[in-house]
PDB file of N, CA and C in Angstrom:
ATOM      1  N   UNK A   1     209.439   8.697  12.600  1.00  0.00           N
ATOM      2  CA  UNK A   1     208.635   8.774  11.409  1.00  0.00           C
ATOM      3  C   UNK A   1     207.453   7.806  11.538  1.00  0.00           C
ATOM      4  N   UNK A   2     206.212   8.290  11.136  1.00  0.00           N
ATOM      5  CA  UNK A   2     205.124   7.473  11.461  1.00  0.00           C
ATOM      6  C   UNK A   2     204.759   6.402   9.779  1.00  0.00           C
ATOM      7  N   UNK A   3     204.749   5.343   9.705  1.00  0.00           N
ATOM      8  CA  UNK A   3     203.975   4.735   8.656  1.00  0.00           C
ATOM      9  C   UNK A   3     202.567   4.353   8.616  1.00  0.00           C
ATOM     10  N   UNK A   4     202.549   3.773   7.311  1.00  0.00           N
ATOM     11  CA  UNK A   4     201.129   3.988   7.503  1.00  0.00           C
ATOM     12  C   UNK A   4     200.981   2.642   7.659  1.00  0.00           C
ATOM     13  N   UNK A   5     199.431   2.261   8.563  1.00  0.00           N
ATOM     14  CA  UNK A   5     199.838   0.665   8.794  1.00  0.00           C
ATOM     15  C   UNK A   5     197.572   0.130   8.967  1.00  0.00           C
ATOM     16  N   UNK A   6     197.875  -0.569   9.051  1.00  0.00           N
ATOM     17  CA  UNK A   6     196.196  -0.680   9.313  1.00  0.00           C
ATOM     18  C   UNK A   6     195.315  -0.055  10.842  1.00  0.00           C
ATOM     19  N   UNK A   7     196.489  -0.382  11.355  1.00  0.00           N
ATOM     20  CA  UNK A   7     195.764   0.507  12.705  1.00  0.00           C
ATOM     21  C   UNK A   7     195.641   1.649  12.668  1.00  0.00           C
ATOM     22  N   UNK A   8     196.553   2.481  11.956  1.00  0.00           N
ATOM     23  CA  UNK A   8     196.716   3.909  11.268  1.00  0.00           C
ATOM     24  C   UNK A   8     195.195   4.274  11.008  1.00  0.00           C
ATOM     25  N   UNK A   9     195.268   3.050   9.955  1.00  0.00           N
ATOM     26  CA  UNK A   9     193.683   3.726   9.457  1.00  0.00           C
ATOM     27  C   UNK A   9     192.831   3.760  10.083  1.00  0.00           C
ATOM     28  N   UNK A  10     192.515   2.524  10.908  1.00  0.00           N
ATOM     29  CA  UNK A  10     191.470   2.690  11.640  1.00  0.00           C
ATOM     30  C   UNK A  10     191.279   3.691  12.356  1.00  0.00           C
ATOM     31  N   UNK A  11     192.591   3.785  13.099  1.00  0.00           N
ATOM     32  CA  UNK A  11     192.449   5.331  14.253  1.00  0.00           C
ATOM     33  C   UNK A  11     191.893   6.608  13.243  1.00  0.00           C
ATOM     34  N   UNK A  12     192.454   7.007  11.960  1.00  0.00           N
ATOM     35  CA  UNK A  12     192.049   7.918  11.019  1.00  0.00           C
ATOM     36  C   UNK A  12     190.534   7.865  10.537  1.00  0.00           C
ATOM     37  N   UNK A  13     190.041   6.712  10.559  1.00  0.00           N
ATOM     38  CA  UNK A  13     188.626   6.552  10.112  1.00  0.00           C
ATOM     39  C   UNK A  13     187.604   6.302  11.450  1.00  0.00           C
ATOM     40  N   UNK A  14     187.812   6.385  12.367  1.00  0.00           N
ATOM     41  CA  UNK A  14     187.333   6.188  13.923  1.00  0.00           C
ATOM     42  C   UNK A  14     187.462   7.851  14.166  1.00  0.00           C
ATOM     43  N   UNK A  15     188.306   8.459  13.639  1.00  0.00           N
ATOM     44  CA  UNK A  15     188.161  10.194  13.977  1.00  0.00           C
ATOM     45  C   UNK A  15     187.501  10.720  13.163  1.00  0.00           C
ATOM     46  N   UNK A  16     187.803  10.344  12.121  1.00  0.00           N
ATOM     47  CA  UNK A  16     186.457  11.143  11.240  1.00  0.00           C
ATOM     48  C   UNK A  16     184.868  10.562  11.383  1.00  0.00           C
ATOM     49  N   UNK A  17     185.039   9.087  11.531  1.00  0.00           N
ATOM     50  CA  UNK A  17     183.396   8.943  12.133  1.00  0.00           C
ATOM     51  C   UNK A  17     182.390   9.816  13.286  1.00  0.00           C
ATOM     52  N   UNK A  18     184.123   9.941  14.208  1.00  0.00           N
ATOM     53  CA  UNK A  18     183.677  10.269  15.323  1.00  0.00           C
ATOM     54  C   UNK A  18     183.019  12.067  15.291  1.00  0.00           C
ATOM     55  N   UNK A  19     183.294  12.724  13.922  1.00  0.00           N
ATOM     56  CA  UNK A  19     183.301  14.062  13.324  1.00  0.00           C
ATOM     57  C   UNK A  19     182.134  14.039  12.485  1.00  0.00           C
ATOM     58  N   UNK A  20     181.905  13.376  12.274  1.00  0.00           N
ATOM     59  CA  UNK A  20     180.405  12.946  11.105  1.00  0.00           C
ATOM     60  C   UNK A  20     179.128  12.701  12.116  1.00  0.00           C
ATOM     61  N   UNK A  21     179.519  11.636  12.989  1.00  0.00           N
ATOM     62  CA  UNK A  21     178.394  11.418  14.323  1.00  0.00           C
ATOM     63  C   UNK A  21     177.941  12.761  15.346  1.00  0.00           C
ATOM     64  N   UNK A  22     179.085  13.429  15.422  1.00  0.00           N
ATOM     65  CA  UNK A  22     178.840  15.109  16.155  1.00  0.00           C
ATOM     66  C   UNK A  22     178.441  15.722  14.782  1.00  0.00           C
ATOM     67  N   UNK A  23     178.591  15.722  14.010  1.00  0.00           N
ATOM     68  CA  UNK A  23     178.099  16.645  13.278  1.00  0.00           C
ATOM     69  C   UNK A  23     176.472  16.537  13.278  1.00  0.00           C
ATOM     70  N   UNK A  24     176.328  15.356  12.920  1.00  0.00           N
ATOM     71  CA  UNK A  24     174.518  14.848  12.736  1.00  0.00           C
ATOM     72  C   UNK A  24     173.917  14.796  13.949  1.00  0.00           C
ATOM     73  N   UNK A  25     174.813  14.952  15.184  1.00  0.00           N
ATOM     74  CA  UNK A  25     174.100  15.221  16.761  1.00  0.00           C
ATOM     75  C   UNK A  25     173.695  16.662  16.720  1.00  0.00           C
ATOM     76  N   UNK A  26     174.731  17.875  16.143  1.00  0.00           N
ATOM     77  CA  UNK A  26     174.739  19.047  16.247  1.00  0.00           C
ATOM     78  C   UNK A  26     173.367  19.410  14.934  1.00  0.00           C
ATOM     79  N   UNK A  27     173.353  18.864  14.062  1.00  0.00           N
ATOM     80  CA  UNK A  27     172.263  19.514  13.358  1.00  0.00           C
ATOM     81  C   UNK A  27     171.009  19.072  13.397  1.00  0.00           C
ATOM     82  N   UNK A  28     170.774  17.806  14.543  1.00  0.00           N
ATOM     83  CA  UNK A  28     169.332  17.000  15.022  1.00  0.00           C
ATOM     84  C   UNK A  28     169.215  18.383  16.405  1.00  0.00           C
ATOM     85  N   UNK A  29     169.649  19.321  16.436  1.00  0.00           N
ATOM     86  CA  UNK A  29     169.550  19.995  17.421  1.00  0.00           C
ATOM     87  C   UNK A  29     169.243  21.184  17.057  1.00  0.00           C
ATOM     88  N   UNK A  30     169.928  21.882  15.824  1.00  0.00           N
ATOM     89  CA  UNK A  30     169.664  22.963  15.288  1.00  0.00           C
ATOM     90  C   UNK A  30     168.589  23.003  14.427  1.00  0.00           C
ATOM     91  N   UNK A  31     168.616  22.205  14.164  1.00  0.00           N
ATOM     92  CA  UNK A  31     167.537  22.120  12.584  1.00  0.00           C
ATOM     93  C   UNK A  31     166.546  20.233  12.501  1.00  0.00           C
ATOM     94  N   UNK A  32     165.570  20.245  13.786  1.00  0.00           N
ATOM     95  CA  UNK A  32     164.965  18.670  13.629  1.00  0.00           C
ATOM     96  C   UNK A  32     164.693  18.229  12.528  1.00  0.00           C
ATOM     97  N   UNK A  33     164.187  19.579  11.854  1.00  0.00           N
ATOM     98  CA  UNK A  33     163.376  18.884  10.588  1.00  0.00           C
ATOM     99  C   UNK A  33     164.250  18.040   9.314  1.00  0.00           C
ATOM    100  N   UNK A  34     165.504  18.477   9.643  1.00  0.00           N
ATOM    101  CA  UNK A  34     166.277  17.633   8.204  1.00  0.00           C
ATOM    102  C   UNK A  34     165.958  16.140   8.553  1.00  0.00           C
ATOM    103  N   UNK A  35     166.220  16.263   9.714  1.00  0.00           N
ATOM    104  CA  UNK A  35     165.829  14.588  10.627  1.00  0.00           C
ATOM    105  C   UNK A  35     167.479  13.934  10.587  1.00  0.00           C
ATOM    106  N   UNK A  36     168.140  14.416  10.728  1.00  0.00           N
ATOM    107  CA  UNK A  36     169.493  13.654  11.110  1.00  0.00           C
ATOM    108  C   UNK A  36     169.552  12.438  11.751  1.00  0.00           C
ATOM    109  N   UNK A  37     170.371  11.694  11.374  1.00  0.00           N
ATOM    110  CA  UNK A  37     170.283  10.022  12.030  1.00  0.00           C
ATOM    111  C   UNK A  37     171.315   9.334  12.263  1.00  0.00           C
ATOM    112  N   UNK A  38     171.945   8.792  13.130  1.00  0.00           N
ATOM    113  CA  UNK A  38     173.138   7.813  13.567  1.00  0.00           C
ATOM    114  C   UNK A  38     173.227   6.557  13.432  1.00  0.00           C
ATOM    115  N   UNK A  39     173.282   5.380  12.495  1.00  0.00           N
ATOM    116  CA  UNK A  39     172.836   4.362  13.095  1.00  0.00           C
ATOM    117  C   UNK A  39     174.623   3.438  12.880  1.00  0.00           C
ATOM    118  N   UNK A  40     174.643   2.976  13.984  1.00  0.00           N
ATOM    119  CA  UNK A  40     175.725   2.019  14.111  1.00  0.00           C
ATOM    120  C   UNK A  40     175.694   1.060  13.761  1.00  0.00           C
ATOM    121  N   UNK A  41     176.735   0.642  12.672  1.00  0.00           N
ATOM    122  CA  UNK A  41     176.693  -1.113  12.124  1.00  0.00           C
ATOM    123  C   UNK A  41     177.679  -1.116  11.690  1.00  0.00           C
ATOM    124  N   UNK A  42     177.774  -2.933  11.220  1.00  0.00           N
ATOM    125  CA  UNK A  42     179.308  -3.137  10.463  1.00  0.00           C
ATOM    126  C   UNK A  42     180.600  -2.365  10.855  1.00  0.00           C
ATOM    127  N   UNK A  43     180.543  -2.072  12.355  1.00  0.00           N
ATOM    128  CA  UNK A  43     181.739  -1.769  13.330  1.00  0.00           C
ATOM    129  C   UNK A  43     182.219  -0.037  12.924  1.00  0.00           C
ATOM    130  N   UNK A  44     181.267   0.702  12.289  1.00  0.00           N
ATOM    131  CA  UNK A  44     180.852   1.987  11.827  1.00  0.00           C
ATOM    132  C   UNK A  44     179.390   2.641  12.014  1.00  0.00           C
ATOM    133  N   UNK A  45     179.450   3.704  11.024  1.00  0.00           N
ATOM    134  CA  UNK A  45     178.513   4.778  11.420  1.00  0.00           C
ATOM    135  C   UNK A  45     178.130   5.025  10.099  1.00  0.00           C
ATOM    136  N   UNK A  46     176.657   4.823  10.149  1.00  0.00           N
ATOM    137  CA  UNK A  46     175.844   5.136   8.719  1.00  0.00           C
ATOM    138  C   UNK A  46     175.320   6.680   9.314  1.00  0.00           C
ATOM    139  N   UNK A  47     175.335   7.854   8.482  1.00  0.00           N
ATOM    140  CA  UNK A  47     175.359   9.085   9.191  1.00  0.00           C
ATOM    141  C   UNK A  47     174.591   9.753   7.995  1.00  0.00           C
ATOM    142  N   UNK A  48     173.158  10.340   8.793  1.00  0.00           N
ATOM    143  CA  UNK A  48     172.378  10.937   7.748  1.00  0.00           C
ATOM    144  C   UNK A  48     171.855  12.218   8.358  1.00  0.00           C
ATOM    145  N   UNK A  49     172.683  13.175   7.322  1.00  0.00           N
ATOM    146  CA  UNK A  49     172.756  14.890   7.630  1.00  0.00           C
ATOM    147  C   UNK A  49     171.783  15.678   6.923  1.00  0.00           C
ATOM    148  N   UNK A  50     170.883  14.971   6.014  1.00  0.00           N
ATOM    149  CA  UNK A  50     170.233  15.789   4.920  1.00  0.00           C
ATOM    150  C   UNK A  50     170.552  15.181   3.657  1.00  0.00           C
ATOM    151  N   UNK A  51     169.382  15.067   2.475  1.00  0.00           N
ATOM    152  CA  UNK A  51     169.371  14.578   1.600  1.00  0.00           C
ATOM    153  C   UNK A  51     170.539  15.304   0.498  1.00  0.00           C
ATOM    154  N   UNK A  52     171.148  16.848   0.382  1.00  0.00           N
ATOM    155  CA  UNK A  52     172.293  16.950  -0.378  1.00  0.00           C
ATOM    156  C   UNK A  52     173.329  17.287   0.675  1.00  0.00           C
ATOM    157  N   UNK A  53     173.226  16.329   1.671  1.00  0.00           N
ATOM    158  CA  UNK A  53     174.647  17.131   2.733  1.00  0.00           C
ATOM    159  C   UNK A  53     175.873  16.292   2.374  1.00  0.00           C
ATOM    160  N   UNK A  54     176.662  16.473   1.850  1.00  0.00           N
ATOM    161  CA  UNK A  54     177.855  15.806   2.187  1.00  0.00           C
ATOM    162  C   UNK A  54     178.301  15.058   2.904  1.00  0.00           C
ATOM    163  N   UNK A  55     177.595  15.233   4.323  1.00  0.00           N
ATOM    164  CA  UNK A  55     178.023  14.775   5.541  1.00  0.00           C
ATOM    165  C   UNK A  55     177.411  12.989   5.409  1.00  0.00           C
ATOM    166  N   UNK A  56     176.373  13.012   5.011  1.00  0.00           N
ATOM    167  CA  UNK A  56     175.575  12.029   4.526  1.00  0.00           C
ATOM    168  C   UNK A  56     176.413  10.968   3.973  1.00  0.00           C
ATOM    169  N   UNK A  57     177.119  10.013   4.834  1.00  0.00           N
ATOM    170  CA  UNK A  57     177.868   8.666   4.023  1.00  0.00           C
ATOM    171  C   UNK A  57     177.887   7.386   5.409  1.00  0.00           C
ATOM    172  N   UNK A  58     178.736   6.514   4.940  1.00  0.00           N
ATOM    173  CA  UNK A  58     179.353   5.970   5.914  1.00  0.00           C
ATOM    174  C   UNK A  58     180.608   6.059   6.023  1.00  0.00           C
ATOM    175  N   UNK A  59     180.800   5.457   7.339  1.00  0.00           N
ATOM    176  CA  UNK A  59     181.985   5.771   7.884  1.00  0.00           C
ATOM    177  C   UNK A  59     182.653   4.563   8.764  1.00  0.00           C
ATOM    178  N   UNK A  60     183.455   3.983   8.772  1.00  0.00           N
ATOM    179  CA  UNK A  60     184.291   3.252   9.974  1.00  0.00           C
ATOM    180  C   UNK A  60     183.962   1.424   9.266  1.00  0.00           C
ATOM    181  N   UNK A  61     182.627   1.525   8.268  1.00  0.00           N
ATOM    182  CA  UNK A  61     182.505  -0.052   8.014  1.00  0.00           C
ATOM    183  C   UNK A  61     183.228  -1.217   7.365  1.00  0.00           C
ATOM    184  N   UNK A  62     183.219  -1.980   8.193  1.00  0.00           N
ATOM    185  CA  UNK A  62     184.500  -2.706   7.856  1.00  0.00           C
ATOM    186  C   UNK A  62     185.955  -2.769   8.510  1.00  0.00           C
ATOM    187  N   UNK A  63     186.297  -1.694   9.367  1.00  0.00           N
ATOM    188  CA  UNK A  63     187.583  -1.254   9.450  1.00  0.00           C
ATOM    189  C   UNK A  63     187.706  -2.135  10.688  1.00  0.00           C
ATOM    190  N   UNK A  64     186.994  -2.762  11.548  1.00  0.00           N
ATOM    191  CA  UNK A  64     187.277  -3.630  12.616  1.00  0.00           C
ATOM    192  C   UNK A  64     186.891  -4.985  12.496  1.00  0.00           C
ATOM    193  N   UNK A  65     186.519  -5.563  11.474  1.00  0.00           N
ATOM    194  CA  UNK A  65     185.746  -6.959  10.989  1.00  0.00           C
ATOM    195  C   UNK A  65     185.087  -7.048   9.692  1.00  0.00           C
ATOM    196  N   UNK A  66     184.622  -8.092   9.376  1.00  0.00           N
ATOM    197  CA  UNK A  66     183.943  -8.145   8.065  1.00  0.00           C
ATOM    198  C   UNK A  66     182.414  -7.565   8.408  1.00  0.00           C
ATOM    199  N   UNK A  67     181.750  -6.983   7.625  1.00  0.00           N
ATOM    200  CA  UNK A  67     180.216  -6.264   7.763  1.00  0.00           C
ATOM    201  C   UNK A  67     179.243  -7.381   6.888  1.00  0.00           C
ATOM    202  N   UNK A  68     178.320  -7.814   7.205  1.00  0.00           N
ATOM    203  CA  UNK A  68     177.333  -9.229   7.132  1.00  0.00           C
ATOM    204  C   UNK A  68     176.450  -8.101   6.272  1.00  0.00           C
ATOM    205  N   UNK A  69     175.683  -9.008   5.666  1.00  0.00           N
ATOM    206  CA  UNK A  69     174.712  -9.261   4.684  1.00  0.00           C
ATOM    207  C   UNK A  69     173.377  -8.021   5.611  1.00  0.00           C
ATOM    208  N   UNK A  70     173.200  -8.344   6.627  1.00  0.00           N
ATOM    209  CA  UNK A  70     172.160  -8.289   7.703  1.00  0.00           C
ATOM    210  C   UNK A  70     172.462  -6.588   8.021  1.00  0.00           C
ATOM    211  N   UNK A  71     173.688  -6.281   8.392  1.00  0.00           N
ATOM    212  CA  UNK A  71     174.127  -4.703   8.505  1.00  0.00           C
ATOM    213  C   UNK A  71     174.316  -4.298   7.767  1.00  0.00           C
ATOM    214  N   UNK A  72     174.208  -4.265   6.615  1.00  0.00           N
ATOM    215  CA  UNK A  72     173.515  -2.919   5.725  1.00  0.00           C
ATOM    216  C   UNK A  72     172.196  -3.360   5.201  1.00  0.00           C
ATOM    217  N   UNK A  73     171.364  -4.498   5.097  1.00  0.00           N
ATOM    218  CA  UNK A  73     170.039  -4.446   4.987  1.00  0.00           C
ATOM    219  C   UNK A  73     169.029  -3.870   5.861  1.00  0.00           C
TER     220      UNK A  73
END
């Protein structure tokens, strides 16, 4: 039986980053003009798919260290 534990999460939130980052690779390819963007910080993925995309959040910050003042400014 698996529990749930902090590494849990991380591995769970490291796969879905890793699903959000291909996603915004796959639509900077199909479609430039939305302008899709990756940017890595705070030990995550700030992920920008389009101004009403869903896909559009962050992801992973925090889950390996504390995130500074400086990574998200």
């Amino acid at each position: 039986m698996m529990h749930a534990s902090m590494e849990l999460a991380r591995r769970l939130d490291a796969a879905e980053a890793l699903d959000g980052v291909a996603c915004a690779e796959a639509q900077r390819r199909i479609n430039p003009a939305v302008g899709a963007e990756v940017l890595e910080l705070g030990g995550g993925f700030a992920i920008f798919v389009g101004v009403e995309s869903p896909l559009t959040h962050a992801l992973g910050l925090g889950m390996r260290g504390a995130v500074s003042a400086e990574d998200i400014l």
